[in-house]
PDB file of N, CA and C in Angstrom:
ATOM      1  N   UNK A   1      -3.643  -0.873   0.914  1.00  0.00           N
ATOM      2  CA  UNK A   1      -2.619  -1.401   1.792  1.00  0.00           C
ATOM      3  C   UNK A   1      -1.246  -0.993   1.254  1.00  0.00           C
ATOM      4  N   UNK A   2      -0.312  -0.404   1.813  1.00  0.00           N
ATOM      5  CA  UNK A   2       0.887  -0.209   1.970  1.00  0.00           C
ATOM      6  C   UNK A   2       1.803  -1.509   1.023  1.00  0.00           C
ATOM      7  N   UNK A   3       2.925  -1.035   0.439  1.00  0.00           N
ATOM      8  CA  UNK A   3       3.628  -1.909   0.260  1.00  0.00           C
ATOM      9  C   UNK A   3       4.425  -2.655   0.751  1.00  0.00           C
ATOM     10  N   UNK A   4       5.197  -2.189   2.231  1.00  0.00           N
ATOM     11  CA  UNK A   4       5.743  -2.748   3.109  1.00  0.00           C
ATOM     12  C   UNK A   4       4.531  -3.712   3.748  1.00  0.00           C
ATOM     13  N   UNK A   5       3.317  -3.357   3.953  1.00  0.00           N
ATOM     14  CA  UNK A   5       2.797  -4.126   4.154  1.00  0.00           C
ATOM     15  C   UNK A   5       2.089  -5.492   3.707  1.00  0.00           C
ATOM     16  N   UNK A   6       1.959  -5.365   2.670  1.00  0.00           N
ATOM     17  CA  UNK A   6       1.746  -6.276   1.450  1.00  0.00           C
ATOM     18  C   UNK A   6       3.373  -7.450   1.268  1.00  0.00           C
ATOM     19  N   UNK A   7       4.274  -6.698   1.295  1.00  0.00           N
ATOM     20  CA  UNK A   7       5.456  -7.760   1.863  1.00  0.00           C
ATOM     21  C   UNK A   7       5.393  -8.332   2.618  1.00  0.00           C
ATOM     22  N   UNK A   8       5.332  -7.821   4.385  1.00  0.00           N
ATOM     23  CA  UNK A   8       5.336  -8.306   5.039  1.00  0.00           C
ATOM     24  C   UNK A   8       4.109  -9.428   5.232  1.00  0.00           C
ATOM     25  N   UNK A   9       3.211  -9.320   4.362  1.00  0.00           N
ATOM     26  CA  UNK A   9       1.630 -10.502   4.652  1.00  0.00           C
ATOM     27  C   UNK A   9       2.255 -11.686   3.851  1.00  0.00           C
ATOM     28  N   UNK A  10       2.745 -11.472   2.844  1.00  0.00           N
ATOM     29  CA  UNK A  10       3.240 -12.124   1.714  1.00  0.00           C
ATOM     30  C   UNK A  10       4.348 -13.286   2.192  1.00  0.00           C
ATOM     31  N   UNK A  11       5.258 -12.697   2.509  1.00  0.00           N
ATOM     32  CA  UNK A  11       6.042 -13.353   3.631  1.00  0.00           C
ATOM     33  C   UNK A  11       5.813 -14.164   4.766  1.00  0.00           C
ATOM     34  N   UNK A  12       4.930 -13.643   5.511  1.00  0.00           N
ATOM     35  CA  UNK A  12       3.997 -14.158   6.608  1.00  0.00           C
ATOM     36  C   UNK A  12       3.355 -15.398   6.108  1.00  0.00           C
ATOM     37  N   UNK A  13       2.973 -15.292   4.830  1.00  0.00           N
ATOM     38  CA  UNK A  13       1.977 -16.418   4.657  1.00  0.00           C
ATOM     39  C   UNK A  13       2.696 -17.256   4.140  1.00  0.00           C
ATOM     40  N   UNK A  14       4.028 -17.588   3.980  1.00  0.00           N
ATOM     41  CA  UNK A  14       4.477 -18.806   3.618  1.00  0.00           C
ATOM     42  C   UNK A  14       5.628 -19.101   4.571  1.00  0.00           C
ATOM     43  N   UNK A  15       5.309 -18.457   5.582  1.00  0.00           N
ATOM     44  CA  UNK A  15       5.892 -18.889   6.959  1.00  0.00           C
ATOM     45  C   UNK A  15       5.973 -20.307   7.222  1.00  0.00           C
ATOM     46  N   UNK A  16       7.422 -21.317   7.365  1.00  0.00           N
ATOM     47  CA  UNK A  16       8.727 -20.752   7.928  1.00  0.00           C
ATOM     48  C   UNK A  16       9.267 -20.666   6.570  1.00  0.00           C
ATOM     49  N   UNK A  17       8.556 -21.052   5.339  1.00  0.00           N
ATOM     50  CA  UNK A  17       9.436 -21.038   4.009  1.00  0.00           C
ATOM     51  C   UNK A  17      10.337 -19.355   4.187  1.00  0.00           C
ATOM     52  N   UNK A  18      11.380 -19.755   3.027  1.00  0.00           N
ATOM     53  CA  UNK A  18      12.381 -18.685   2.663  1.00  0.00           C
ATOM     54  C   UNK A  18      11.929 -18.332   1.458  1.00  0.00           C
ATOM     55  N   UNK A  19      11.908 -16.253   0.594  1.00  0.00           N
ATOM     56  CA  UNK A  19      11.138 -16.237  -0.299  1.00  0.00           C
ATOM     57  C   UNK A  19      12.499 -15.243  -0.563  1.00  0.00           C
ATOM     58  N   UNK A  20      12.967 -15.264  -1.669  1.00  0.00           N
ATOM     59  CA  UNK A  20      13.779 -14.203  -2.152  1.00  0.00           C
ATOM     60  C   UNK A  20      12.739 -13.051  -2.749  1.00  0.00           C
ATOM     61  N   UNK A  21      13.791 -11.644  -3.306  1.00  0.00           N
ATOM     62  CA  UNK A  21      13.120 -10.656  -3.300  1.00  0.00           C
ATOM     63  C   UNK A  21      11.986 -10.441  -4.662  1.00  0.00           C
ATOM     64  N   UNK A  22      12.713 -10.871  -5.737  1.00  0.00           N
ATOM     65  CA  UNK A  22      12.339 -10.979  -6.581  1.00  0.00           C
ATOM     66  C   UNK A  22      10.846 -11.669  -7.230  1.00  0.00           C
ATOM     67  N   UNK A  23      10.968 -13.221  -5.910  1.00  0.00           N
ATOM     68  CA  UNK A  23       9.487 -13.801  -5.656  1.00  0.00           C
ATOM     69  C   UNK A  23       8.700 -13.385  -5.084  1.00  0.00           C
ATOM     70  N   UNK A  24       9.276 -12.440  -4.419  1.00  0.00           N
ATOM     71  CA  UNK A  24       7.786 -11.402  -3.472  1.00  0.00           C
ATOM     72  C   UNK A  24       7.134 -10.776  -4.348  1.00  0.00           C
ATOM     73  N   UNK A  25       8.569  -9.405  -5.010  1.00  0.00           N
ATOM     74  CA  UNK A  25       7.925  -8.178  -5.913  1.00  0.00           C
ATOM     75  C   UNK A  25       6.854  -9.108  -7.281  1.00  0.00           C
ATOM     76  N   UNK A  26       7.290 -10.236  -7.433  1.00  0.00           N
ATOM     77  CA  UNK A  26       6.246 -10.670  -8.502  1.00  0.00           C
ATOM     78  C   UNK A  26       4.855 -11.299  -7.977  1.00  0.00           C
ATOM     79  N   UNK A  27       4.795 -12.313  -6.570  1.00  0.00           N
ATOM     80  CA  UNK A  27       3.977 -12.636  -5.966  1.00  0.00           C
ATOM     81  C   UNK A  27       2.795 -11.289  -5.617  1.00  0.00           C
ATOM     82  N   UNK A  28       3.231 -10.308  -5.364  1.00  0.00           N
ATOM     83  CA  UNK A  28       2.328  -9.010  -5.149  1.00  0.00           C
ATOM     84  C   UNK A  28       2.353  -7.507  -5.917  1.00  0.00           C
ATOM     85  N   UNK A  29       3.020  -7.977  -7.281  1.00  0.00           N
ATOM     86  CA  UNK A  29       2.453  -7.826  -8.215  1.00  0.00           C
ATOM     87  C   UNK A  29       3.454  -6.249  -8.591  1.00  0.00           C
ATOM     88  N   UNK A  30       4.340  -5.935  -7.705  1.00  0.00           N
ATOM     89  CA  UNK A  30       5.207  -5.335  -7.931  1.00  0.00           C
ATOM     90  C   UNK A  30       6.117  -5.345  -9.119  1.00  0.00           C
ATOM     91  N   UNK A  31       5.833  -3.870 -10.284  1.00  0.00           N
ATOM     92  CA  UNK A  31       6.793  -3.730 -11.423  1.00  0.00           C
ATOM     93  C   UNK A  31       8.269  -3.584 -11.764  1.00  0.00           C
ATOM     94  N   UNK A  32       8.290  -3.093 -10.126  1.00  0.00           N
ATOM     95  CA  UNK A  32      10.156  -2.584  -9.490  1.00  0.00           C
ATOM     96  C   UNK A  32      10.613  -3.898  -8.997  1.00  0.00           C
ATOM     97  N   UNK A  33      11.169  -5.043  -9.560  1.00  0.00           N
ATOM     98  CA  UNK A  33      11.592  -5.905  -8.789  1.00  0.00           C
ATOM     99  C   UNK A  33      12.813  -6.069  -8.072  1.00  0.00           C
ATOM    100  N   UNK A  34      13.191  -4.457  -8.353  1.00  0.00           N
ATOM    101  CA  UNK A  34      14.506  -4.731  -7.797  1.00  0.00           C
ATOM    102  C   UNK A  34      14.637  -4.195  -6.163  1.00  0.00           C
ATOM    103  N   UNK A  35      14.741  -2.950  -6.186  1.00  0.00           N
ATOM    104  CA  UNK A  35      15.275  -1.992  -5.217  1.00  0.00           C
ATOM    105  C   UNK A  35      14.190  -2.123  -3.746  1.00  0.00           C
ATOM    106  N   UNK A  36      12.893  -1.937  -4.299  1.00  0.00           N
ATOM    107  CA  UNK A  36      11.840  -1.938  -3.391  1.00  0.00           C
ATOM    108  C   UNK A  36      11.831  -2.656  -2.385  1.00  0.00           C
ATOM    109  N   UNK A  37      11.732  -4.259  -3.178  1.00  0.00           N
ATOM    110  CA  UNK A  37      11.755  -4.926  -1.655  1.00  0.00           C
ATOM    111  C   UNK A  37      12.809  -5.303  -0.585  1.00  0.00           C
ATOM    112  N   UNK A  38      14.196  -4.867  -1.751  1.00  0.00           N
ATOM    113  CA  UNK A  38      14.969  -5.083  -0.659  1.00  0.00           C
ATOM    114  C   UNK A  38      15.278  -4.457   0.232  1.00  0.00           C
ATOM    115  N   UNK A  39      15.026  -3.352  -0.084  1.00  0.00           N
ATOM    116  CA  UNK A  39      14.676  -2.028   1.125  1.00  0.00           C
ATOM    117  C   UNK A  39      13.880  -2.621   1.857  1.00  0.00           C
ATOM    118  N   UNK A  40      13.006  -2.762   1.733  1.00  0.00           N
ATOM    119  CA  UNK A  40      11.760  -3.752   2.830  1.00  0.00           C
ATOM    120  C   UNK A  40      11.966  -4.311   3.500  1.00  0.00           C
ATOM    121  N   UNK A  41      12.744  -5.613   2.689  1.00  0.00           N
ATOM    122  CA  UNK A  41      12.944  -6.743   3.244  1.00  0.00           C
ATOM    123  C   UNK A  41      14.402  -6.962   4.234  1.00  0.00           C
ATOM    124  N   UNK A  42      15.224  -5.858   3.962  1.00  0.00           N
ATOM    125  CA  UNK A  42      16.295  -5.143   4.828  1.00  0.00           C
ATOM    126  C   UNK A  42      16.145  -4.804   6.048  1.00  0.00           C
ATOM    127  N   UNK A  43      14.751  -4.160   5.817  1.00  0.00           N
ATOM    128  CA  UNK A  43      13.942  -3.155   6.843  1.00  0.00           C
ATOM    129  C   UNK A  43      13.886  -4.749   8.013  1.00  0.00           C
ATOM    130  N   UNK A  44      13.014  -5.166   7.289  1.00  0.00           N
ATOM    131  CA  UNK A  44      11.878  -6.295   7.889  1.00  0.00           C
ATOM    132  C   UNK A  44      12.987  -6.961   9.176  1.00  0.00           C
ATOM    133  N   UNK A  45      13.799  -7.468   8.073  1.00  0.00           N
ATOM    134  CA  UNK A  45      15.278  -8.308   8.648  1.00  0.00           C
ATOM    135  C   UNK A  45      16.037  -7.868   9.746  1.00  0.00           C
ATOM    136  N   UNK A  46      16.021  -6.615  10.375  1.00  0.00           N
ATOM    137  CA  UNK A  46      16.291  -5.938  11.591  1.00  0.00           C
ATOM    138  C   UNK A  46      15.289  -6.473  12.693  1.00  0.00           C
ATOM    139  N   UNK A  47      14.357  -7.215  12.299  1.00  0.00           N
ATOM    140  CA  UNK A  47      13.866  -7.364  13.380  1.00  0.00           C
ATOM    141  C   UNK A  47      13.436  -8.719  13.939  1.00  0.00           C
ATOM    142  N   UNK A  48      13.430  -9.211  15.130  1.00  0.00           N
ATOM    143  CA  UNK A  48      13.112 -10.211  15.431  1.00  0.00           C
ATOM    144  C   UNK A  48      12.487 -11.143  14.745  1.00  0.00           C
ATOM    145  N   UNK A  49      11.405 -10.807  14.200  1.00  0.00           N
ATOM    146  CA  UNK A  49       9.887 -11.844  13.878  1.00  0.00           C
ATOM    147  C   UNK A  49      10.781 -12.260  12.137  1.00  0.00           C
ATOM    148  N   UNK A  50      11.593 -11.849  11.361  1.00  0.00           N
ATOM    149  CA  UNK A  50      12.152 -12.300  10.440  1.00  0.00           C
ATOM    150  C   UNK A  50      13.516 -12.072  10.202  1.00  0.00           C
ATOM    151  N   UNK A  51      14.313 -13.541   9.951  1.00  0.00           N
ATOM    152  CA  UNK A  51      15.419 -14.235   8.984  1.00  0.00           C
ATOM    153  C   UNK A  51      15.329 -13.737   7.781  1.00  0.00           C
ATOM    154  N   UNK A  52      17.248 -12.812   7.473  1.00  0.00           N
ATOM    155  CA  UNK A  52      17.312 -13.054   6.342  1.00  0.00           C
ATOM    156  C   UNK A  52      18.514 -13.426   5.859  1.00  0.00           C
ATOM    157  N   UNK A  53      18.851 -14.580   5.252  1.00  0.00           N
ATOM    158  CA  UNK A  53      20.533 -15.602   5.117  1.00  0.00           C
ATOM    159  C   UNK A  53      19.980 -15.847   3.582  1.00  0.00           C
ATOM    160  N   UNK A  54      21.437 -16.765   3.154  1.00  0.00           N
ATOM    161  CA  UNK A  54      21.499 -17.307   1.742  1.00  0.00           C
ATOM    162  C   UNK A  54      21.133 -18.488   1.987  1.00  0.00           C
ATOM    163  N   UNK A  55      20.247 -18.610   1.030  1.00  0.00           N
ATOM    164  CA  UNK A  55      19.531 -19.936   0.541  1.00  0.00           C
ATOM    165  C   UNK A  55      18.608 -19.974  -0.337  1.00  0.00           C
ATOM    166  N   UNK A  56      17.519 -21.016  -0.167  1.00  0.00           N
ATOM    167  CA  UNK A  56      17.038 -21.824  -1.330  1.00  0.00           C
ATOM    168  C   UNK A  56      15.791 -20.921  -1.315  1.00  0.00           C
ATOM    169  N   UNK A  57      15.167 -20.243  -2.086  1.00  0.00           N
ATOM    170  CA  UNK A  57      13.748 -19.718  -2.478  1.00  0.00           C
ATOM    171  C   UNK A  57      12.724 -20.170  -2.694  1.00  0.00           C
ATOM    172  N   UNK A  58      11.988 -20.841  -1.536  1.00  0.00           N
ATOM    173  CA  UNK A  58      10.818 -21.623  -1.962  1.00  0.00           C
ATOM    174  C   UNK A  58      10.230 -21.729  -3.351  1.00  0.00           C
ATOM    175  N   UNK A  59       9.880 -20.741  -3.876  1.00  0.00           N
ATOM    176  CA  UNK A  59       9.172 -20.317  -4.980  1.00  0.00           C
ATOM    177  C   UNK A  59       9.992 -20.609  -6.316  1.00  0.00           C
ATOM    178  N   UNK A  60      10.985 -19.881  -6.520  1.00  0.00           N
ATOM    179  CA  UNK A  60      11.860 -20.054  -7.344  1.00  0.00           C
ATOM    180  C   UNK A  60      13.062 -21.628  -7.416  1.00  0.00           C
ATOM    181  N   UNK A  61      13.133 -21.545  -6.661  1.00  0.00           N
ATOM    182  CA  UNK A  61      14.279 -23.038  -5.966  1.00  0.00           C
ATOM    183  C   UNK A  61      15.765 -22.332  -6.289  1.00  0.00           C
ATOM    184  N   UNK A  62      16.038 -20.825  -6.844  1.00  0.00           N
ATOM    185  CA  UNK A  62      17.516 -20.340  -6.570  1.00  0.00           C
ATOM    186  C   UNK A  62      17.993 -20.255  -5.490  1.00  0.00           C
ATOM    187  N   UNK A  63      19.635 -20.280  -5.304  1.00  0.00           N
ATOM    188  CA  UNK A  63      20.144 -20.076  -3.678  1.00  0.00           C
ATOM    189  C   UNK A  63      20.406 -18.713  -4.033  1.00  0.00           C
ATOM    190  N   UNK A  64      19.843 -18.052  -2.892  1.00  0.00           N
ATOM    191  CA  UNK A  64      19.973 -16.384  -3.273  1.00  0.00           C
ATOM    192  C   UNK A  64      19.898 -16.068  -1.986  1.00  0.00           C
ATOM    193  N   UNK A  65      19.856 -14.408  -1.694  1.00  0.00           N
ATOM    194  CA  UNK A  65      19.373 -14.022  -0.285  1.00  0.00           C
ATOM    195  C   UNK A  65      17.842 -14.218  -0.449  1.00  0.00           C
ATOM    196  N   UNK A  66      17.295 -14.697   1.039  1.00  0.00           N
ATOM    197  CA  UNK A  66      16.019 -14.865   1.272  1.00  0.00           C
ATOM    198  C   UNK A  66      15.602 -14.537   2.246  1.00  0.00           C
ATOM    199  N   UNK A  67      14.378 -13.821   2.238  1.00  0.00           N
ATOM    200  CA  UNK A  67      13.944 -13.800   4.276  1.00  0.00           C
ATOM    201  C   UNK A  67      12.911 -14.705   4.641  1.00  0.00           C
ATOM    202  N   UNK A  68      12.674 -14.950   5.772  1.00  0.00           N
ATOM    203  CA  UNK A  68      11.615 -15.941   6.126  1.00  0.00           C
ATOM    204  C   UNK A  68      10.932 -15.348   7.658  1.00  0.00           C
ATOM    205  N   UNK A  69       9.831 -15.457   7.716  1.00  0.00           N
ATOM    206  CA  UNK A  69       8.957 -14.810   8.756  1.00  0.00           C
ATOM    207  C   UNK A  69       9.541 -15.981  10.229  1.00  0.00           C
ATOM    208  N   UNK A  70       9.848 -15.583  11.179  1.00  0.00           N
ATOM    209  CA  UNK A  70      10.341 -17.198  12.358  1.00  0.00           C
ATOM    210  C   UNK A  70       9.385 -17.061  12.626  1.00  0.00           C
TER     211      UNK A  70
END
C-alpha cells in the first residue's frame, strides 16, 4: 500500500478526531517525520472529505496544524 494511502486510512480511522503530522508519520511507522506527510496531508487538505486548521492533536494533545477526515 502506498504511502499517501496509508495516511489517508490512518486519518480516516480516527475520524472526526484531529491528528497532526508528526502523529501520523509515527502511527504508520514512517522514518521521515517531517516533509512526507505534510506533502500528503497538504495534498489531502485540498479536498473536501478533509480539514486542515490549528489545533489540539488527538494523539499527542499539542496545538499544532492538524487534519481531520469530515
Amino acid at each position: 500500500m502506498s504511502v499517501p494511502q496509508r495516511i489517508n486510512d490512518f486519518v480516516t480511522s480516527h475520524k472526526p478526531k484531529a491528528i497532526c503530522n508528526k502523529c501520523i508519520a509515527d502511527g504508520i511507522g514512517l522514518t521521515n517525520a517531517g516533509a512526507h506527510p505534510a506533502q500528503i496531508t497538504g495534498a489531502l487538505a485540498t479536498t473536501n472529505d478533509f480539514m486542515q486548521v490549528r489545533g489540539q492533536c488527538v494523539l499527542c494533545k499539542d496545538t499544532k496544524k492538524v487534519i481531520a477526515r469530515v
